[in-house]
N, C-alpha and C. Protein backbone atom coordinates (compact mmCIF):
# COMPACT_ATOMS: atom_id res chain seq x y z
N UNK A 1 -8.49 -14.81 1.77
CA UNK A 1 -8.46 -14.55 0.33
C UNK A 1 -8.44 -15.90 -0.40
N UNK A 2 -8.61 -15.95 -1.15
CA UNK A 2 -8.40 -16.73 -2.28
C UNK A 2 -7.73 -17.94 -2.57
N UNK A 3 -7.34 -18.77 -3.12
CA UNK A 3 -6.27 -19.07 -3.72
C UNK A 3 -5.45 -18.24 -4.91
N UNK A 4 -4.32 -18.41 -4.06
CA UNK A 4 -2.97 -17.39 -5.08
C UNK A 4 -3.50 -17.61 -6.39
N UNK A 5 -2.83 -16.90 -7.39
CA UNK A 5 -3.08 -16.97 -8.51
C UNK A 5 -1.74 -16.52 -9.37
N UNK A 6 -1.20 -16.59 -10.68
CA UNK A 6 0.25 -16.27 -10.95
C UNK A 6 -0.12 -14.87 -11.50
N UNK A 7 -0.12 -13.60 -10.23
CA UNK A 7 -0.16 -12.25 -10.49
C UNK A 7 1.06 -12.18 -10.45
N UNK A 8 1.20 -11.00 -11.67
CA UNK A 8 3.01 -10.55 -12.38
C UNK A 8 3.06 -9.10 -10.95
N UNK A 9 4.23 -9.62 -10.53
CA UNK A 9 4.94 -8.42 -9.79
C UNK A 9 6.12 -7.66 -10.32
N UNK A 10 5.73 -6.37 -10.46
CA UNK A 10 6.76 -5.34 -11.04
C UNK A 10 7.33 -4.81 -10.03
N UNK A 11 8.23 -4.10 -10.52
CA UNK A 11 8.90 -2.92 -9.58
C UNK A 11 9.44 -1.72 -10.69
N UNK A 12 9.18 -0.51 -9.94
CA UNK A 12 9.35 0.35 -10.59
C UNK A 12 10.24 1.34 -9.33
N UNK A 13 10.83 2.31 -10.15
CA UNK A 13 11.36 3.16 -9.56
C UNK A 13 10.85 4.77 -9.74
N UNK A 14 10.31 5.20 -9.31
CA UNK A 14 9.55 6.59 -9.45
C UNK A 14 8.34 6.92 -8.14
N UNK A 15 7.41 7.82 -8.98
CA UNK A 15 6.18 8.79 -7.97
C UNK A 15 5.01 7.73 -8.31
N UNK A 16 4.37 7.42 -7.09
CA UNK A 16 3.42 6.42 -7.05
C UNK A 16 2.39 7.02 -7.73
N UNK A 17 2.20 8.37 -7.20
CA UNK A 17 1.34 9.43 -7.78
C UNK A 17 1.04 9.72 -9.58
N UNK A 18 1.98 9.07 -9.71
CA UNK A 18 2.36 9.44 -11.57
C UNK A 18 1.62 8.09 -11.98
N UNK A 19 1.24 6.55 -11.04
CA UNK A 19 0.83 5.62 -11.88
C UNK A 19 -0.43 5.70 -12.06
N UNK A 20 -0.49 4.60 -13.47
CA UNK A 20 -1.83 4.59 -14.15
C UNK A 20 -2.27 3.37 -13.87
N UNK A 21 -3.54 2.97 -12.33
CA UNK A 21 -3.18 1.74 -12.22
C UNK A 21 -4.79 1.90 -11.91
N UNK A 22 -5.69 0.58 -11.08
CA UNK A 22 -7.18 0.47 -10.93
C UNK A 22 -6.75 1.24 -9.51
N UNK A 23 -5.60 0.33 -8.88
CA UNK A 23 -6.06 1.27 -7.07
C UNK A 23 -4.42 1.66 -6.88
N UNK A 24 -4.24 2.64 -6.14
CA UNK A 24 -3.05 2.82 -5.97
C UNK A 24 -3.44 2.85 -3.81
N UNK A 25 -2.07 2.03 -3.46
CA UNK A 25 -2.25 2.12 -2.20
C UNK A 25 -1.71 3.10 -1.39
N UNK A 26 -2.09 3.52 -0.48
CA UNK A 26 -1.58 5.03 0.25
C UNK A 26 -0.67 4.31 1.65
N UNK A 27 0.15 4.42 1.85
CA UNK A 27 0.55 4.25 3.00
C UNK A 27 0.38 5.67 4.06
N UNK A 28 -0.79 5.55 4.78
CA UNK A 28 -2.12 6.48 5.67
C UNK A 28 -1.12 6.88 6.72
N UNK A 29 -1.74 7.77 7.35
CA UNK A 29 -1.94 8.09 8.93
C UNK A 29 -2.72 7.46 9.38
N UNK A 30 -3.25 7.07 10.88
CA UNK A 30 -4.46 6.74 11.42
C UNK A 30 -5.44 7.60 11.08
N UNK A 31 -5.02 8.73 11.14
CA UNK A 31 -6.22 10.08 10.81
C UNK A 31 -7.00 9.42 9.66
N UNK A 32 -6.27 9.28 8.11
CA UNK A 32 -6.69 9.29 7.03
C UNK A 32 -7.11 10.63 6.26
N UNK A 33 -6.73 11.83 7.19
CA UNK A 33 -6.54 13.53 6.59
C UNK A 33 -5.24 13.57 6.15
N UNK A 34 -4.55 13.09 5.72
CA UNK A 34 -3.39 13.16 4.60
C UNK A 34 -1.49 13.35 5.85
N UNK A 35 -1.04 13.81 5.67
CA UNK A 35 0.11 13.59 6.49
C UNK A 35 1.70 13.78 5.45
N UNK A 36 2.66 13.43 5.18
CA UNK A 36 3.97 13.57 4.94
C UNK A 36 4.80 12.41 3.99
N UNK A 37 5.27 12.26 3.49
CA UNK A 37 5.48 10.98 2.60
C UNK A 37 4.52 10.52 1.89
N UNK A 38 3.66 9.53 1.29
CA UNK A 38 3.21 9.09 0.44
C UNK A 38 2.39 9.72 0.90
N UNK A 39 1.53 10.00 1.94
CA UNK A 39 0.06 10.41 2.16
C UNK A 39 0.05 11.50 1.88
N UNK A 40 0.99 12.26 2.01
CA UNK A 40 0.71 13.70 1.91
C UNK A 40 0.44 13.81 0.31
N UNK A 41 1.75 13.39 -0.45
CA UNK A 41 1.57 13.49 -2.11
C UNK A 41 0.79 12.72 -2.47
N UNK A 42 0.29 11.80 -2.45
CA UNK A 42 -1.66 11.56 -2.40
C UNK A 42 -2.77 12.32 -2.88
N UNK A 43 -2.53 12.53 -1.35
CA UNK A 43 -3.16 13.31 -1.35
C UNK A 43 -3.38 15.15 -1.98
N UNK A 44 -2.20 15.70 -2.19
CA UNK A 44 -1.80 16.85 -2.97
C UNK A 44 -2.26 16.31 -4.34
N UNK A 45 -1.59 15.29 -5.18
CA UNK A 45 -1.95 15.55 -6.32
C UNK A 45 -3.41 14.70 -6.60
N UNK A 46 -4.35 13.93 -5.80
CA UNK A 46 -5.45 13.31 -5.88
C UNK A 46 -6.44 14.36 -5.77
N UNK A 47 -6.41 15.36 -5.17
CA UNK A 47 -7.14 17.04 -4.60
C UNK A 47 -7.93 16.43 -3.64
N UNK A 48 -9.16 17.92 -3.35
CA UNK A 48 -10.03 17.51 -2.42
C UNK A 48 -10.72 16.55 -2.12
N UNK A 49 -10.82 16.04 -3.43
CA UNK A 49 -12.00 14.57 -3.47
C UNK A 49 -11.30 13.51 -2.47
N UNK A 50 -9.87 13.47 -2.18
CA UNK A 50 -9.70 12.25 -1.74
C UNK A 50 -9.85 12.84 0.00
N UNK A 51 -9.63 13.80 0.42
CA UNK A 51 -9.92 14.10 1.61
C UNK A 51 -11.24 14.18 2.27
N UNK A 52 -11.76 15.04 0.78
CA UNK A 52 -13.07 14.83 1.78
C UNK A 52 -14.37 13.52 1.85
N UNK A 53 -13.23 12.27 1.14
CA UNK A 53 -14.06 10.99 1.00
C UNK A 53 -13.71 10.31 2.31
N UNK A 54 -12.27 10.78 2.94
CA UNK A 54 -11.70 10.28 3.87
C UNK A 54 -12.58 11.18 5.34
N UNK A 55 -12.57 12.47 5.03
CA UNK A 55 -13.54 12.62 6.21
C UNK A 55 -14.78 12.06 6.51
N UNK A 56 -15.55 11.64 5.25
CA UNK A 56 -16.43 11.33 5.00
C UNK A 56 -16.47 9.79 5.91
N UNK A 57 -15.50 8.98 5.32
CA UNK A 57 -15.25 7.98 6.42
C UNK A 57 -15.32 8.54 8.04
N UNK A 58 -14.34 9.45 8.65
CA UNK A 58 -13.98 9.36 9.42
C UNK A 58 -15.56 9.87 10.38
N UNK A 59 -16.13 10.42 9.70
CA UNK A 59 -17.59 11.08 10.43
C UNK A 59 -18.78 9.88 10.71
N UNK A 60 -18.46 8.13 9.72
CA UNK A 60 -19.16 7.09 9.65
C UNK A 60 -18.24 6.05 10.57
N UNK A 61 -17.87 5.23 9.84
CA UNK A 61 -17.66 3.92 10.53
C UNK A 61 -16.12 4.18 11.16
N UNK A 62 -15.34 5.06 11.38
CA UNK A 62 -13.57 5.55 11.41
C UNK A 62 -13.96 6.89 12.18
N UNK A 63 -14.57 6.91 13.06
CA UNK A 63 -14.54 8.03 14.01
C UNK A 63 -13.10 7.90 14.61
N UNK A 64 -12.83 6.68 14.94
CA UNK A 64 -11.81 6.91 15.80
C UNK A 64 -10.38 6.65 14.93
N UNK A 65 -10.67 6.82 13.86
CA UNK A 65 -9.22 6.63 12.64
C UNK A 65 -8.92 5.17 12.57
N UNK A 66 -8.17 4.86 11.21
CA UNK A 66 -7.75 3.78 10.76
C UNK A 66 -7.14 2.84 11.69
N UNK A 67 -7.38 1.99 11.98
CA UNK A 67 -6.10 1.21 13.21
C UNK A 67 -4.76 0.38 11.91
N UNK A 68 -3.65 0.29 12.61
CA UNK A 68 -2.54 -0.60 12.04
C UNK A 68 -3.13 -1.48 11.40
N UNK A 69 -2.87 -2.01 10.17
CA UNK A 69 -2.91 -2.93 9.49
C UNK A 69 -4.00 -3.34 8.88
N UNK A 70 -4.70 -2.30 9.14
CA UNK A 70 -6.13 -2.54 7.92
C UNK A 70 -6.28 -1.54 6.79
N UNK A 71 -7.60 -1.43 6.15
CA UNK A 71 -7.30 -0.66 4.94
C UNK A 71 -8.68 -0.46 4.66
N UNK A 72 -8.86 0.54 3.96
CA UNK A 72 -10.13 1.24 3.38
C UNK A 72 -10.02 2.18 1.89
N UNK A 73 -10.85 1.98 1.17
CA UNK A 73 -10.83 2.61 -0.07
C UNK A 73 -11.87 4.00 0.22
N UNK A 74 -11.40 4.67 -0.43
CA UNK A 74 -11.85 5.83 -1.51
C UNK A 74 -11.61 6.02 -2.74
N UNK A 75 -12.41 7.43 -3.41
CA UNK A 75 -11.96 7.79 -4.74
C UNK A 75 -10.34 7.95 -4.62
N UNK A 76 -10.00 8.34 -5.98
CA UNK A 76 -8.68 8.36 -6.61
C UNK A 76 -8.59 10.12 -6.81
N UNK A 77 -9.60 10.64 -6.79
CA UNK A 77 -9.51 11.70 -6.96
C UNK A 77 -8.89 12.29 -8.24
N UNK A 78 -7.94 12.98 -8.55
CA UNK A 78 -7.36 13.36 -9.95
C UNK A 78 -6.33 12.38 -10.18
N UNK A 79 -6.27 11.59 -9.46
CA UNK A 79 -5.17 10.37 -9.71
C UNK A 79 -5.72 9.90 -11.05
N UNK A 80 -4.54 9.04 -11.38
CA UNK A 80 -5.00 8.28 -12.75
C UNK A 80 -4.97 7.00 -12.03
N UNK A 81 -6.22 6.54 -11.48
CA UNK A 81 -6.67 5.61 -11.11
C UNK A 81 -7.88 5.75 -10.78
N UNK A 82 -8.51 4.84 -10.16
CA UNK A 82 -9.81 4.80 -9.82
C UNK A 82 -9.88 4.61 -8.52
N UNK A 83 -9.52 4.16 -7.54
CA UNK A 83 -9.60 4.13 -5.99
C UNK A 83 -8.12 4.10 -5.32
N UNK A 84 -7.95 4.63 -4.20
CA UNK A 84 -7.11 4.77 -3.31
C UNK A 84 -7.26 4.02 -2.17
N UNK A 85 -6.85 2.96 -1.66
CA UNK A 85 -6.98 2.05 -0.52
C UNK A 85 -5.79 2.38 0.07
N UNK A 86 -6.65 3.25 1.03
CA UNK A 86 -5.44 3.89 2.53
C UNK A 86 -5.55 2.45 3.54
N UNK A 87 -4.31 2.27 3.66
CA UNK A 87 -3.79 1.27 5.00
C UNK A 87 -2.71 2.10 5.85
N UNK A 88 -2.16 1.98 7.03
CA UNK A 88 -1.97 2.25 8.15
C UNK A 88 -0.79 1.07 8.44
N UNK A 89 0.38 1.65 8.19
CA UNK A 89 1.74 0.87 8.37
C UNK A 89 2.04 1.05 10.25
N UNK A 90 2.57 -0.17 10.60
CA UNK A 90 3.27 -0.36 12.05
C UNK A 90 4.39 1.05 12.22
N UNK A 91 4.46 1.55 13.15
CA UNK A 91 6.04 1.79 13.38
C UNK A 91 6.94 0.91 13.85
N UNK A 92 8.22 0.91 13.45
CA UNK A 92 8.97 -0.17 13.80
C UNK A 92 9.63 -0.07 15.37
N UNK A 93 9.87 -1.27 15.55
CA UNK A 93 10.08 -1.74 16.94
C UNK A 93 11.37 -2.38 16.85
N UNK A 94 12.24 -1.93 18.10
CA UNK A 94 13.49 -2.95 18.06
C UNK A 94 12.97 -3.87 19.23
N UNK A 95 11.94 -3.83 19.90
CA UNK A 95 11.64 -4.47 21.07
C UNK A 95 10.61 -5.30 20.88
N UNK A 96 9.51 -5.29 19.61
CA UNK A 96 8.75 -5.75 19.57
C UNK A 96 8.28 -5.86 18.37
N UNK A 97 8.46 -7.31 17.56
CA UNK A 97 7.50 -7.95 16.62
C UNK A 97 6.56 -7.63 15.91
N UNK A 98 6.42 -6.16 15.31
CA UNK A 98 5.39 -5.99 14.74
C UNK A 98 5.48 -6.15 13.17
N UNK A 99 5.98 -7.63 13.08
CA UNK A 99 5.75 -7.97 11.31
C UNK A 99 4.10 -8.79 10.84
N UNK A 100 3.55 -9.15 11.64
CA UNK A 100 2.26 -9.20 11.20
C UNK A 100 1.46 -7.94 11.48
N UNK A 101 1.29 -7.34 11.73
CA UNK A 101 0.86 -6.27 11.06
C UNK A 101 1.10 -5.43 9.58
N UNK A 102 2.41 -5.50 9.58
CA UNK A 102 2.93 -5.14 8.32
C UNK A 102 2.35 -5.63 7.46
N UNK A 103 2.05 -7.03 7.70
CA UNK A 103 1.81 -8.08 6.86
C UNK A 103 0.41 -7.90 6.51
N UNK A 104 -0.34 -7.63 7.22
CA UNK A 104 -1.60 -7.25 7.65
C UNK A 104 -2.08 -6.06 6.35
N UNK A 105 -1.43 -4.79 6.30
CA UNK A 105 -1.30 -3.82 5.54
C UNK A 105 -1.42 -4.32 4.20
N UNK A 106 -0.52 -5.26 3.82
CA UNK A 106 -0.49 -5.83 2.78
C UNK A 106 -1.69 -6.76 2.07
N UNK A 107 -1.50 -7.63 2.83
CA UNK A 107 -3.12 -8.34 3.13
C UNK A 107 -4.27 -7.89 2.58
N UNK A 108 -4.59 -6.66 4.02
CA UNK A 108 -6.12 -6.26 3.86
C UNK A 108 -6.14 -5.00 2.59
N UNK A 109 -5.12 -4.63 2.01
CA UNK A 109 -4.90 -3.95 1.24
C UNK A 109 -5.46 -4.07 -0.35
N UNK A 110 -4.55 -5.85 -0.38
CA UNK A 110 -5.47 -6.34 -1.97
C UNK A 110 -6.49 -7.29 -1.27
N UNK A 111 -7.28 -7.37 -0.48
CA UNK A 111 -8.54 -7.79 -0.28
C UNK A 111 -9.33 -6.56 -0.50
N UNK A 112 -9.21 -5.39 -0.24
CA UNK A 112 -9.92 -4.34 -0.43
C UNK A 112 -10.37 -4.03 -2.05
N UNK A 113 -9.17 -3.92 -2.54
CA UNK A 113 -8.38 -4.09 -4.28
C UNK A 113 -9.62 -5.14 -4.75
N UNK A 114 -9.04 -6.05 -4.28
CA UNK A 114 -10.10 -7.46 -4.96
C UNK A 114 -11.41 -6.89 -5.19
N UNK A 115 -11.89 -6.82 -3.63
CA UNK A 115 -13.33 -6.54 -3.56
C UNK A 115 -13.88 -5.45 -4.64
N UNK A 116 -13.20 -4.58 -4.87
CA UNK A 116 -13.69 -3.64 -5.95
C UNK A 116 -13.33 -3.53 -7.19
N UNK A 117 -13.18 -4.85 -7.53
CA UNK A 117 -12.50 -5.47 -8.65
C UNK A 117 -11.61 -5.31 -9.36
N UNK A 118 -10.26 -4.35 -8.77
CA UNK A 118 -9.05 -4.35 -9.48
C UNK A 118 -8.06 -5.32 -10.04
N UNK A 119 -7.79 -4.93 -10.75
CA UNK A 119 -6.92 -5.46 -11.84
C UNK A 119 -5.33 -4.97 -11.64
N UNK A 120 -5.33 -4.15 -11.13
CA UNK A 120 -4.06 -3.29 -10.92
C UNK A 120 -3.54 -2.49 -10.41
N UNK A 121 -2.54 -3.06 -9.05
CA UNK A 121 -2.23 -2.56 -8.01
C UNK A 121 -1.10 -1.65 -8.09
N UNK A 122 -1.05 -0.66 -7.00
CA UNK A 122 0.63 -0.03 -6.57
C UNK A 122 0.81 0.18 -5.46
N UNK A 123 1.55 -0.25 -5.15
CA UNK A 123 2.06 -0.30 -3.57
C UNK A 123 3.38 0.63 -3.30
N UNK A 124 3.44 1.27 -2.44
CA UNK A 124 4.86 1.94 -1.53
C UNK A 124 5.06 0.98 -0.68
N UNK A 125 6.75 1.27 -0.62
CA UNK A 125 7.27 0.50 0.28
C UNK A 125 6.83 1.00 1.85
N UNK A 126 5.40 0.20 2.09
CA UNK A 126 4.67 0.71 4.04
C UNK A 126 6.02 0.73 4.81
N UNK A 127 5.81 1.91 5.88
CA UNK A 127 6.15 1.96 7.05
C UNK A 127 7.85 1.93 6.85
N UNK A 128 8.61 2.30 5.26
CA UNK A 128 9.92 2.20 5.69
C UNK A 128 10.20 3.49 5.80
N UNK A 129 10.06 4.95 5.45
CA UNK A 129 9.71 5.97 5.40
C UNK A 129 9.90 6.23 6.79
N UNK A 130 9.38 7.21 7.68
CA UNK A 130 9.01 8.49 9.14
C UNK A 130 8.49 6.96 9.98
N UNK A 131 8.02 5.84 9.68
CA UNK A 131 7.96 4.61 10.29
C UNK A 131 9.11 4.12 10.87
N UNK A 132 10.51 4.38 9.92
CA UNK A 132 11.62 3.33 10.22
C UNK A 132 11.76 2.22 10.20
N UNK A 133 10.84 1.58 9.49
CA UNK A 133 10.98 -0.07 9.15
C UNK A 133 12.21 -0.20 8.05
N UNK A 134 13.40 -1.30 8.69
CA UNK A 134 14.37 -1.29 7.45
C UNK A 134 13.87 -1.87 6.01
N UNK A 135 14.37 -1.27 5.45
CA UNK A 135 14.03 -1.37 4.27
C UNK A 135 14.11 -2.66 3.74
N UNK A 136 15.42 -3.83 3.78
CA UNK A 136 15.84 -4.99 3.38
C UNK A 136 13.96 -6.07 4.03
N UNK A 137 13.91 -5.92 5.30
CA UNK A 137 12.98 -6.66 6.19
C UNK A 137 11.80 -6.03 5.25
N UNK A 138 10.94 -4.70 5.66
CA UNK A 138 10.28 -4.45 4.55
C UNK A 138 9.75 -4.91 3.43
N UNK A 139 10.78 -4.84 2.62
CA UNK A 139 10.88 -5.65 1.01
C UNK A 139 10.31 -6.72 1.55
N UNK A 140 11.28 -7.88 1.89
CA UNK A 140 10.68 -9.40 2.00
C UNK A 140 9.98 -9.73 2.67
N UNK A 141 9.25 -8.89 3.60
CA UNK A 141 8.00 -9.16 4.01
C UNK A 141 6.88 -8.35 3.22
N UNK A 142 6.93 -7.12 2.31
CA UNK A 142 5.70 -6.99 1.33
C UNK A 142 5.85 -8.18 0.18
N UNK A 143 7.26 -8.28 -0.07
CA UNK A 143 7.38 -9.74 -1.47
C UNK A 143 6.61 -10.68 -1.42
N UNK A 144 7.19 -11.11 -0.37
CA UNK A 144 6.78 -12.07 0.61
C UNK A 144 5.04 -12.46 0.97
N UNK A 145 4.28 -11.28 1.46
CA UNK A 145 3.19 -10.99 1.58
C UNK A 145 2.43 -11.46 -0.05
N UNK A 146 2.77 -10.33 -0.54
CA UNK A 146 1.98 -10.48 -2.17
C UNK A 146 1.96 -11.17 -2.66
N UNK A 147 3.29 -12.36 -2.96
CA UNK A 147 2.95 -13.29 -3.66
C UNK A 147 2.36 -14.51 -3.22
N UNK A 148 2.09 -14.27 -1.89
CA UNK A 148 1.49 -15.42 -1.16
C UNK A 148 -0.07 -14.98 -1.36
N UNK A 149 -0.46 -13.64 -1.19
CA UNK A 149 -2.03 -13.31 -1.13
C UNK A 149 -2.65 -12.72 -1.81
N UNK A 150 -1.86 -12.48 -3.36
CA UNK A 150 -2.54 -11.28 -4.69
C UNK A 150 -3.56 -12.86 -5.30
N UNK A 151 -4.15 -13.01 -5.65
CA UNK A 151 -5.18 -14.00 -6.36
C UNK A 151 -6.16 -12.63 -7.34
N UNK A 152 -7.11 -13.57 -8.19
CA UNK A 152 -7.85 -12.77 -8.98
C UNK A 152 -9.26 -11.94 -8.48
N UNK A 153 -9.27 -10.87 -8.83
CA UNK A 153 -9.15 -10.20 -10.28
C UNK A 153 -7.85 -9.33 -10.23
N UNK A 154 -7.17 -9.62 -9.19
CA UNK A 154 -5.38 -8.30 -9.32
C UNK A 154 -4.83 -8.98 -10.29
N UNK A 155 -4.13 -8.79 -11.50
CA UNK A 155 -3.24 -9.16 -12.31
C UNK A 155 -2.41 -8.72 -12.18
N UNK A 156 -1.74 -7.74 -11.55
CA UNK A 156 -0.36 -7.46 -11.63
C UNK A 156 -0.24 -6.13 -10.07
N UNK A 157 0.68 -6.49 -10.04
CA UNK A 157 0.78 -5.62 -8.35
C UNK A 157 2.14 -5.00 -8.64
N UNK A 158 2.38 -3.89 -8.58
CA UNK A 158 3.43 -3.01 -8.90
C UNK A 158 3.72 -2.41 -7.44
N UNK A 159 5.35 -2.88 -7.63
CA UNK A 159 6.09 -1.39 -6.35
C UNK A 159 6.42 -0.80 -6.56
N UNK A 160 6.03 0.52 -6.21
CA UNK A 160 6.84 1.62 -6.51
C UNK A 160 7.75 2.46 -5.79
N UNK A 161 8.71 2.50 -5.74
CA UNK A 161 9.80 2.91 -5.18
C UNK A 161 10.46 4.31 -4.92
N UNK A 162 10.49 4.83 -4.30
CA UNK A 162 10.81 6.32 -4.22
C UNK A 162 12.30 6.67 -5.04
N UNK A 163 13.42 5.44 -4.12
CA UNK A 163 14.76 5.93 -4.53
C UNK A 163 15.63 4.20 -4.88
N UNK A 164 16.61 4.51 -5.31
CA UNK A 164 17.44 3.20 -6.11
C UNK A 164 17.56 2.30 -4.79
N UNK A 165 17.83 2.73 -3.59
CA UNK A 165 18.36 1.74 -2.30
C UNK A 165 16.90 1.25 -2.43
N UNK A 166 15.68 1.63 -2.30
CA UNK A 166 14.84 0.58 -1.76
C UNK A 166 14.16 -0.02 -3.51
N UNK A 167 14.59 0.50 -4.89
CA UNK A 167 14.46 -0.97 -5.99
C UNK A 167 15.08 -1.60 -5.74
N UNK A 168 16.47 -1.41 -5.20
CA UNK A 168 17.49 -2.11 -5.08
C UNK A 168 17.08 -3.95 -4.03
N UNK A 169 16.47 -3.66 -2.59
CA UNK A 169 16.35 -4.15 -2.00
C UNK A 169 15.03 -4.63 -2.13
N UNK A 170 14.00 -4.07 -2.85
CA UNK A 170 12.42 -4.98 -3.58
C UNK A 170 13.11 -6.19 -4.66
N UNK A 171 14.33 -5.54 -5.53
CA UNK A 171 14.73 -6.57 -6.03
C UNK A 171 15.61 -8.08 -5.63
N UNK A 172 16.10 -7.30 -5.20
CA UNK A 172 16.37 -8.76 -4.31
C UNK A 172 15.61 -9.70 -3.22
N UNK A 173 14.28 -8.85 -2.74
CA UNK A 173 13.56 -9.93 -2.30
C UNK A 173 13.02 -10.34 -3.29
N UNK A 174 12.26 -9.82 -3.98
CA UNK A 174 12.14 -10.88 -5.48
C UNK A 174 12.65 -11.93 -5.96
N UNK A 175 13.99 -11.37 -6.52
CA UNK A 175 14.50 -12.54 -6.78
C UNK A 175 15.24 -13.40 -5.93
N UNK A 176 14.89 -13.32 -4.15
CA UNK A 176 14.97 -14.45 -3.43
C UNK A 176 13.69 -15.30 -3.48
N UNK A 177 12.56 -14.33 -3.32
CA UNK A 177 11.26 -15.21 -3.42
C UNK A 177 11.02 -16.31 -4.71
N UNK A 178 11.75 -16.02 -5.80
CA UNK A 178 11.32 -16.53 -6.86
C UNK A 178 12.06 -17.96 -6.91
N UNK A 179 13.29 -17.71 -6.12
CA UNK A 179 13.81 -19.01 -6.44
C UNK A 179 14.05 -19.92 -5.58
């Protein structure tokens, strides 16, 4: 990517589904047919369009489903946005290192964003959810991630947060990153 650029990072506390943004990011299944936590409500309130853009993938270049840590766009479907860039969070490991990948998610996520010229991101907290990635680690490695690799045309990259423990803990990697 790029050179960084000074993109404003928010955090919010609410339904990712409710933002009004250019791409909102899905934290996927490998499938990319929708699933439980963010993917599922996605996909519910985005409707058919976003599934059957995702089969549509999966019948072309994703026969064999999304792998960890990459990412692919579709429509937004009834979202109030314009594209959905499904990425594919790690499950967590007590035995094994899988923070570049995480990292990865993040990454290929606003490179995707970029490429289709967004302006304005939303992210879930990947893989802390039915993944089990702690939440504290999480945070400062998406913080962490973004402000090292959002550059232009993203102006502003928003988290959105399900519940107060994980604003709680986006905020404080924040404001460790910042200072």
């Amino acid at each position: 990517m790029s050179t960084p650029s000074a993109v404003a990072v928010t955090l919010v506390q609410g339904d990712i589904t409710r933002q009004s943004v250019d791409a909102i990011v899905n934290a996927a299944n490998s499938s990319l047919l929708g699933g439980g936590g963010v993917d599922g409500a996605i996909h519910r309130r985005g409707g058919p369009e976003i599934l059957a853009a995702c089969r549509e993938l999966r019948a072309s270049q994703y026969g064999k489903g999304l792998r960890t840590g990459q990412a692919v766009a579709t429509t937004a479907g009834k979202l109030d946005a314009r594209w959905v860039v499904h990425t594919v969070g790690p499950v967590w490991s007590r035995t094994e290192d899988r923070t570049a990948l995480l990292e990865s998610c993040y990454r290929e996520a606003l490179r995707v964003a970029a490429e289709l010229g967004a302006r304005t991101v939303a992210f879930p907290a990947i893989s802390t959810g039915i993944y089990g990635w702690p939440m504290d680690d999480g945070a400062r490695t998406a913080v962490r991630t973004v402000l090292a690799e959002a550059a232009a045309p993203i102006e502003e990259v928003r988290f959105v947060l399900f519940d107060a423990h994980a604003h709680r803990e986006f905020e404080r990697a924040l404001t460790a990153a910042r200072n």
